[in-house]
PDB file of N, CA and C in Angstrom:
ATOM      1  N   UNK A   1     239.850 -37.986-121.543  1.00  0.00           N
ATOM      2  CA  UNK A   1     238.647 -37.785-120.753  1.00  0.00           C
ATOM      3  C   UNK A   1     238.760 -38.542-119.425  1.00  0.00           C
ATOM      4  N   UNK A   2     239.271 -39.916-119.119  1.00  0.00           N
ATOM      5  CA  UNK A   2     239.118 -40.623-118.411  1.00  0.00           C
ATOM      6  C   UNK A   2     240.627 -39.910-117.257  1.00  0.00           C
ATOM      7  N   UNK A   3     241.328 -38.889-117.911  1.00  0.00           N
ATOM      8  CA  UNK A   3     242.512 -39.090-116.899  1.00  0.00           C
ATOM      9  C   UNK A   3     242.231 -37.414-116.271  1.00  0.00           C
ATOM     10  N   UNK A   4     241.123 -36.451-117.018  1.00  0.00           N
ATOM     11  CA  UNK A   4     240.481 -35.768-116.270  1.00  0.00           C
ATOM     12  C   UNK A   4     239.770 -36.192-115.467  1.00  0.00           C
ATOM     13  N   UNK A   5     238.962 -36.778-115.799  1.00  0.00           N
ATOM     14  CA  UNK A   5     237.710 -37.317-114.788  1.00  0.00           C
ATOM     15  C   UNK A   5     238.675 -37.897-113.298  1.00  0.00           C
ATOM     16  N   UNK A   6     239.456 -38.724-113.747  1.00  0.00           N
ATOM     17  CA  UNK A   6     240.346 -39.032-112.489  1.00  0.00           C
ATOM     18  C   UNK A   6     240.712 -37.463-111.558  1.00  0.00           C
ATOM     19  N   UNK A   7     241.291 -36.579-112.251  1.00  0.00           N
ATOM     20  CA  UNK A   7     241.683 -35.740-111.686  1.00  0.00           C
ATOM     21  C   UNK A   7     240.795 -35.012-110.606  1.00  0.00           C
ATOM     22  N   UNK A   8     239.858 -34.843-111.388  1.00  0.00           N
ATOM     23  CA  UNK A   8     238.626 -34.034-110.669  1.00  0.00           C
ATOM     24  C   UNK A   8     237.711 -35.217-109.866  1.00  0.00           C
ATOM     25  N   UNK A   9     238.117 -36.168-109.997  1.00  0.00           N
ATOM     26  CA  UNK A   9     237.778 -36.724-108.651  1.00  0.00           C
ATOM     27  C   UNK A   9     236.161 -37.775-108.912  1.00  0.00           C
ATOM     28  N   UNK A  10     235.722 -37.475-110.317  1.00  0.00           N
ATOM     29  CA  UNK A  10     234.393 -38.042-110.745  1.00  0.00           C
ATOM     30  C   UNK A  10     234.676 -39.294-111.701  1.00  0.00           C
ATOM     31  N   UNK A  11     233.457 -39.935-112.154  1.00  0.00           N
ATOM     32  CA  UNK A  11     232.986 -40.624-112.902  1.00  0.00           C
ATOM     33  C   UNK A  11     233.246 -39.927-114.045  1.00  0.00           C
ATOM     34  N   UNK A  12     233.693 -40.912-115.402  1.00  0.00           N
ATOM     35  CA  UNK A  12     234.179 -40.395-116.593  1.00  0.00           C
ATOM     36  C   UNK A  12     232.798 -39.985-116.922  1.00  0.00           C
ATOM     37  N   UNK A  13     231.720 -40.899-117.022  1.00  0.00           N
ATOM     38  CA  UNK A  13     230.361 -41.048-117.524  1.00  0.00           C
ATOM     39  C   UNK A  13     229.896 -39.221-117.196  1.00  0.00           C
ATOM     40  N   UNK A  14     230.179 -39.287-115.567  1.00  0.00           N
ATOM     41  CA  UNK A  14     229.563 -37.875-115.147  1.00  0.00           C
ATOM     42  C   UNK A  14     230.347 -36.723-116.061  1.00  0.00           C
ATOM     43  N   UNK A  15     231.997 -36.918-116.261  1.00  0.00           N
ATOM     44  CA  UNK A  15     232.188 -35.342-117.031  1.00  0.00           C
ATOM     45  C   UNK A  15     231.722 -35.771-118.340  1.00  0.00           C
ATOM     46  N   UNK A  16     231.524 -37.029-118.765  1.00  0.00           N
ATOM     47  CA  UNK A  16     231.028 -36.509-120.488  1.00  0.00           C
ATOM     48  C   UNK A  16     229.606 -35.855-120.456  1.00  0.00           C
ATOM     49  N   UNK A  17     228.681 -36.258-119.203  1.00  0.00           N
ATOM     50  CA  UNK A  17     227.629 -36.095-119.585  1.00  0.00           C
ATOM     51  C   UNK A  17     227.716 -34.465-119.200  1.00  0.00           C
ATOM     52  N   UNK A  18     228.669 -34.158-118.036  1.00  0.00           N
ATOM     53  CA  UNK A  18     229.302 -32.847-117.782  1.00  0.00           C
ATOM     54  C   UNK A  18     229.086 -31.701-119.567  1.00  0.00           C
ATOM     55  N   UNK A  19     230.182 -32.338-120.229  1.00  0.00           N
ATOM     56  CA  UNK A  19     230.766 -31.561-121.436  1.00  0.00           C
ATOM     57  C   UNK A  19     229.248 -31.669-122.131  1.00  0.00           C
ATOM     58  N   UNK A  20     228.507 -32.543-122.259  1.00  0.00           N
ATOM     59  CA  UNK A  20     227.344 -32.868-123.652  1.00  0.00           C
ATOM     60  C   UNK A  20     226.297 -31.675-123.113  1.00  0.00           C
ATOM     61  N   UNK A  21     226.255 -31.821-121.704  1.00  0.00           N
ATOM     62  CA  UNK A  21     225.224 -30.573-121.149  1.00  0.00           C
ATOM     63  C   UNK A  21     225.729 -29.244-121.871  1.00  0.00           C
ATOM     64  N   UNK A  22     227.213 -28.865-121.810  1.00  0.00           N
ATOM     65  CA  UNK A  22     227.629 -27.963-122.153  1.00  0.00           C
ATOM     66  C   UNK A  22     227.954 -27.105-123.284  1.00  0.00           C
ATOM     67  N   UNK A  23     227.781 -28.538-124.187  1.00  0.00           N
ATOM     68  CA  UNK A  23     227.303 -28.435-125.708  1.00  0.00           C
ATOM     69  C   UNK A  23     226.127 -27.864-126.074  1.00  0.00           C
ATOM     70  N   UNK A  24     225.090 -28.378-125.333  1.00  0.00           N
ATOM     71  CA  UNK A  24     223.917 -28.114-125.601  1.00  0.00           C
ATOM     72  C   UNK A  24     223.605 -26.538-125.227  1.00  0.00           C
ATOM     73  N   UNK A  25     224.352 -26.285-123.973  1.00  0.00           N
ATOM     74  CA  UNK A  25     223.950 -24.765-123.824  1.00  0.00           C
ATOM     75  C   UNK A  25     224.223 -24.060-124.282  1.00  0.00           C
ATOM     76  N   UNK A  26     225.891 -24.170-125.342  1.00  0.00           N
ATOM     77  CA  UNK A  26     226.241 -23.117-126.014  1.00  0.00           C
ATOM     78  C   UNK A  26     225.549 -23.685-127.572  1.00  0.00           C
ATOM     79  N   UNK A  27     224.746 -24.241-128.115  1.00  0.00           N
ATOM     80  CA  UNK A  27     224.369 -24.401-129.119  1.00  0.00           C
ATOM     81  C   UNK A  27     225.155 -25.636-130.021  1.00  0.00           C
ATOM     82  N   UNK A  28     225.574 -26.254-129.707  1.00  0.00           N
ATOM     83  CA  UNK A  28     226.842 -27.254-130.242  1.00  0.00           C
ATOM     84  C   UNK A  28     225.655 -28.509-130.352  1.00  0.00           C
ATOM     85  N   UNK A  29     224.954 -28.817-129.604  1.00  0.00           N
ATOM     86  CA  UNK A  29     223.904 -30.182-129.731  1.00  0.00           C
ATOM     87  C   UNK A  29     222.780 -29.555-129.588  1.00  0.00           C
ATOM     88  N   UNK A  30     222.078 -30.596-130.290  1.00  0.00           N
ATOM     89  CA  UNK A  30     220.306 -30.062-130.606  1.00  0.00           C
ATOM     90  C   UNK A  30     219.904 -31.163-129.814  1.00  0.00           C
ATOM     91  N   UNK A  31     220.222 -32.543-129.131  1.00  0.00           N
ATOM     92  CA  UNK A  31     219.741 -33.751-128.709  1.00  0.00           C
ATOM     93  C   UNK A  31     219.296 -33.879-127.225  1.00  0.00           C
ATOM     94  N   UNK A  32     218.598 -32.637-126.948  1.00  0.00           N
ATOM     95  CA  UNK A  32     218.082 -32.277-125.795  1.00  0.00           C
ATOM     96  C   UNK A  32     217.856 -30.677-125.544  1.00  0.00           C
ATOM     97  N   UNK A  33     217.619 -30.243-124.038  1.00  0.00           N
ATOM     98  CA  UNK A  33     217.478 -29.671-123.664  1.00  0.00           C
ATOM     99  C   UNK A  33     218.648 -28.862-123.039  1.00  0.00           C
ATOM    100  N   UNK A  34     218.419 -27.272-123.589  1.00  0.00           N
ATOM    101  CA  UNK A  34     219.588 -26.687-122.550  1.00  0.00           C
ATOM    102  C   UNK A  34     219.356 -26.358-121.228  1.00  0.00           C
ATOM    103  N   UNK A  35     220.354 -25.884-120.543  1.00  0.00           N
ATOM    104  CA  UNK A  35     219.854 -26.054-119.035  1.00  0.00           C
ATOM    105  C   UNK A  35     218.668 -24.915-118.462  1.00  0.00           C
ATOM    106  N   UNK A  36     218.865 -23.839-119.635  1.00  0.00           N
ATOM    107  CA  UNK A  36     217.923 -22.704-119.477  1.00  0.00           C
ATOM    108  C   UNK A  36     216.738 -23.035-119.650  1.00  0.00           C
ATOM    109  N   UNK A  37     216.360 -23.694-121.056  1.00  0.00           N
ATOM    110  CA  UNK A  37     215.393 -24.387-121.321  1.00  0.00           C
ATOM    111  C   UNK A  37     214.883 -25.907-119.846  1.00  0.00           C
ATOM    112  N   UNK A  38     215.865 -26.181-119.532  1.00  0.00           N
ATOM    113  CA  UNK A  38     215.148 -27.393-118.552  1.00  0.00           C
ATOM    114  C   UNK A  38     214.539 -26.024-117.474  1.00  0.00           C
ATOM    115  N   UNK A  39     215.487 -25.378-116.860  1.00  0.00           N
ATOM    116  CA  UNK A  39     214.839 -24.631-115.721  1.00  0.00           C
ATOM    117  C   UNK A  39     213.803 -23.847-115.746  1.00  0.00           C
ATOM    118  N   UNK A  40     213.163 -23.211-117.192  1.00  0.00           N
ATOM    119  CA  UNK A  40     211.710 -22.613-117.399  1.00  0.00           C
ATOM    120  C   UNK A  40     210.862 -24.072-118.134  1.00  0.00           C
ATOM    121  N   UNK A  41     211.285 -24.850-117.910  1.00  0.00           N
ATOM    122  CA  UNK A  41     210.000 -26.249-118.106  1.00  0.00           C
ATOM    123  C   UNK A  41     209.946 -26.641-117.029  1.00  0.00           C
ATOM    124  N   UNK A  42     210.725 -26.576-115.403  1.00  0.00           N
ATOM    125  CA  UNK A  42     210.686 -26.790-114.527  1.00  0.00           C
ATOM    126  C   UNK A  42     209.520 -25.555-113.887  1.00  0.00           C
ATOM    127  N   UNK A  43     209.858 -24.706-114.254  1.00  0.00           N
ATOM    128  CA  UNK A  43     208.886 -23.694-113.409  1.00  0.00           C
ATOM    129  C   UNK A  43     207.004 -23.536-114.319  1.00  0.00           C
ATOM    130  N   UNK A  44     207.932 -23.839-115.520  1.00  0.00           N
ATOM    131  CA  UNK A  44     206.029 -23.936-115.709  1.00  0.00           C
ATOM    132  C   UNK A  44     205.580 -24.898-115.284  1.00  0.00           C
ATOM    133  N   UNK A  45     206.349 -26.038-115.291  1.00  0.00           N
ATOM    134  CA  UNK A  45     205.188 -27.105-114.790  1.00  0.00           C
ATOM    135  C   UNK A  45     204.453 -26.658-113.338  1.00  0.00           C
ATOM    136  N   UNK A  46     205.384 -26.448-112.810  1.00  0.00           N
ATOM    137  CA  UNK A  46     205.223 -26.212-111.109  1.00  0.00           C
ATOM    138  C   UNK A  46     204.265 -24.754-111.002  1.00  0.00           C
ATOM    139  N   UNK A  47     204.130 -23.730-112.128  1.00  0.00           N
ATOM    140  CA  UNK A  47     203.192 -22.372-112.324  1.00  0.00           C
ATOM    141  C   UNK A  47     202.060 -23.594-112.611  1.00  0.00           C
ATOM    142  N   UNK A  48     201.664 -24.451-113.396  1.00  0.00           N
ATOM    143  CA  UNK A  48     200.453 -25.283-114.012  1.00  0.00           C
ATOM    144  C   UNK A  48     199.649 -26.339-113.026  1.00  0.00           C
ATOM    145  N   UNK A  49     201.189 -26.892-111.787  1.00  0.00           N
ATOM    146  CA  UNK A  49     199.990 -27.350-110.496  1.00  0.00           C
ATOM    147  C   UNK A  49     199.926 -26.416-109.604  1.00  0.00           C
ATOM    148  N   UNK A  50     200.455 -25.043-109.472  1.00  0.00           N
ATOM    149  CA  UNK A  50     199.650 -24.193-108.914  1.00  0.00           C
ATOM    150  C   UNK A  50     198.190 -23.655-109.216  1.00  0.00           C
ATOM    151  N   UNK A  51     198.508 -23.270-110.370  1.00  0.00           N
ATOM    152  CA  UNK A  51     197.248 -23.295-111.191  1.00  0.00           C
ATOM    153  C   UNK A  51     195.685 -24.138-111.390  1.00  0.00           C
ATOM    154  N   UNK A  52     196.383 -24.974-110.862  1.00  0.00           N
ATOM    155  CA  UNK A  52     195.146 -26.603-111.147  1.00  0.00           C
ATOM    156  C   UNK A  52     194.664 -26.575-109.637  1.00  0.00           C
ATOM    157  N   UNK A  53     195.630 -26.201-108.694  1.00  0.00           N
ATOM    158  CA  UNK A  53     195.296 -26.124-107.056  1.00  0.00           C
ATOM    159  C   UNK A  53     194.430 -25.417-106.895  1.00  0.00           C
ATOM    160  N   UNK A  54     194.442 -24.149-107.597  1.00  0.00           N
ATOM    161  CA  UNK A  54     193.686 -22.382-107.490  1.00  0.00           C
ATOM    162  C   UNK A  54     192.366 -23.365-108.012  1.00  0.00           C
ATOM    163  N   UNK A  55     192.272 -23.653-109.298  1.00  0.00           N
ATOM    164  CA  UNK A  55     191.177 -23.550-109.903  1.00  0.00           C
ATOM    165  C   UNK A  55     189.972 -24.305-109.129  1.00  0.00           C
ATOM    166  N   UNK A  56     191.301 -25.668-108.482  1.00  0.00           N
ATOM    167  CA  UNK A  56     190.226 -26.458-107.948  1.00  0.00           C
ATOM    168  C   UNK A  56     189.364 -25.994-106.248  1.00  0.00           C
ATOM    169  N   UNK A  57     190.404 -25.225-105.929  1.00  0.00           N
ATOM    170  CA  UNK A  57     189.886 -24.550-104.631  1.00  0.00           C
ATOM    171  C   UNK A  57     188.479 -23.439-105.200  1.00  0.00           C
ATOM    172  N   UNK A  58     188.980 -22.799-106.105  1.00  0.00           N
ATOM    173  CA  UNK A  58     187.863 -22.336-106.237  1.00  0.00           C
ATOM    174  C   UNK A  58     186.455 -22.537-106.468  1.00  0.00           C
ATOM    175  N   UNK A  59     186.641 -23.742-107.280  1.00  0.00           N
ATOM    176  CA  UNK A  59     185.280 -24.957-108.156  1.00  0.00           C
ATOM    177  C   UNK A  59     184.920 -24.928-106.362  1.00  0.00           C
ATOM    178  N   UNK A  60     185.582 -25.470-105.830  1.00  0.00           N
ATOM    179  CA  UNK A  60     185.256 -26.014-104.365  1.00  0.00           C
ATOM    180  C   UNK A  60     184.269 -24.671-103.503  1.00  0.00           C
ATOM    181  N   UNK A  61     185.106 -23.477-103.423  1.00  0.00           N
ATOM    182  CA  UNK A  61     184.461 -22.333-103.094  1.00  0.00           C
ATOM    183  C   UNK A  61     183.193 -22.266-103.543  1.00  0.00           C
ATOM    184  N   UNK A  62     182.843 -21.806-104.742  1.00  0.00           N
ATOM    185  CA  UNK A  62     181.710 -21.726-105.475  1.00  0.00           C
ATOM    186  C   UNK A  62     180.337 -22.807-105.351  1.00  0.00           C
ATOM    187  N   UNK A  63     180.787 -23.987-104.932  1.00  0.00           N
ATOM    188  CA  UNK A  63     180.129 -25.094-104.712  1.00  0.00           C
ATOM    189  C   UNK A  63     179.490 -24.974-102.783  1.00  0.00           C
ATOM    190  N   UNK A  64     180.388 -24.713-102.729  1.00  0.00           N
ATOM    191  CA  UNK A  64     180.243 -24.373-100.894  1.00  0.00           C
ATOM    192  C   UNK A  64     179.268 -23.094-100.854  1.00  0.00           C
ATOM    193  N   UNK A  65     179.391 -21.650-101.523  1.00  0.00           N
ATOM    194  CA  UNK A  65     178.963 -20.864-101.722  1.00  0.00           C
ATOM    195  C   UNK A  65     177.471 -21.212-101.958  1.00  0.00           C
ATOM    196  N   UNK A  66     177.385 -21.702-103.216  1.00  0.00           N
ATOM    197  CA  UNK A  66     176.104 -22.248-103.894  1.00  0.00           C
ATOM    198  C   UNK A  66     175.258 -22.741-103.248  1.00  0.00           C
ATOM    199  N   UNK A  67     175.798 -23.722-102.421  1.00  0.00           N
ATOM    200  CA  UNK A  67     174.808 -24.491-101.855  1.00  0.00           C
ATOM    201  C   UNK A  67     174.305 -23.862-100.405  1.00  0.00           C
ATOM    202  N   UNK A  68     175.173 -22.825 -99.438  1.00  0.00           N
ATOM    203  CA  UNK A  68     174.637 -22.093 -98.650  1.00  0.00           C
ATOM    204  C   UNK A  68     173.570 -21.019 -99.581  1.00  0.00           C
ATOM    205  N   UNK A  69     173.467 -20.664-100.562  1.00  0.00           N
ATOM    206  CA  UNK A  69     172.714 -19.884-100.919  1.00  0.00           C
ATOM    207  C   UNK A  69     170.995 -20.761-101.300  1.00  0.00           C
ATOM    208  N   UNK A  70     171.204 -21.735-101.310  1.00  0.00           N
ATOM    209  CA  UNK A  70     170.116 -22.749-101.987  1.00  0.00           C
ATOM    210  C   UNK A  70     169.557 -22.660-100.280  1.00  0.00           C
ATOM    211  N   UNK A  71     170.384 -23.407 -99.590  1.00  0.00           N
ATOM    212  CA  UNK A  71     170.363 -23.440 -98.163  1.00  0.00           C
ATOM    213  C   UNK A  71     170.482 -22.654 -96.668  1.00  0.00           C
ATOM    214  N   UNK A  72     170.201 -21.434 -97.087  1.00  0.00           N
ATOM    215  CA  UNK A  72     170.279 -20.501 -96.031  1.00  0.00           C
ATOM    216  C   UNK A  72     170.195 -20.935 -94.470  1.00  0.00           C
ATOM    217  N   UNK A  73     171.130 -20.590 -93.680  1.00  0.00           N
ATOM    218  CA  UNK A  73     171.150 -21.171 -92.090  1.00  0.00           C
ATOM    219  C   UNK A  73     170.173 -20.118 -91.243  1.00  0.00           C
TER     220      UNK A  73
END
């Protein structure tokens, strides 16, 4: 491992953690996440503060709305 890692120019640490990722994606380790799995937990999170943005703009809308209607100009 260590006289690849030389070769390719990296940290031994980086190709094992290289190979363990690679385990995991073809099914070989259960002790995490595969990379498919990280990249749709990456996008939901980021779909869920879109989501929280919308909702809150809207609460906001409705409130703005509301109160011109209480308050006619």
């Amino acid at each position: 491992m260590a006289q690849i890692a030389g070769d390719l120019g990296i940290s031994e640490s980086c190709l094992r953690n290289w190979v363990a990722q690679g385990d995991r994606d073809e099914g070989r380790r259960g002790d995490g996440l595969a990379t498919a799995e990280r990249d749709e937990l990456v996008r939901l999170r980021r779909e869920l503060r879109v989501a929280k943005l919308e909702v809150e703009i809207l609460k906001r809308a409705a409130a703005y709305f509301a109160a011109e209607n209480i308050n006619p100009k």
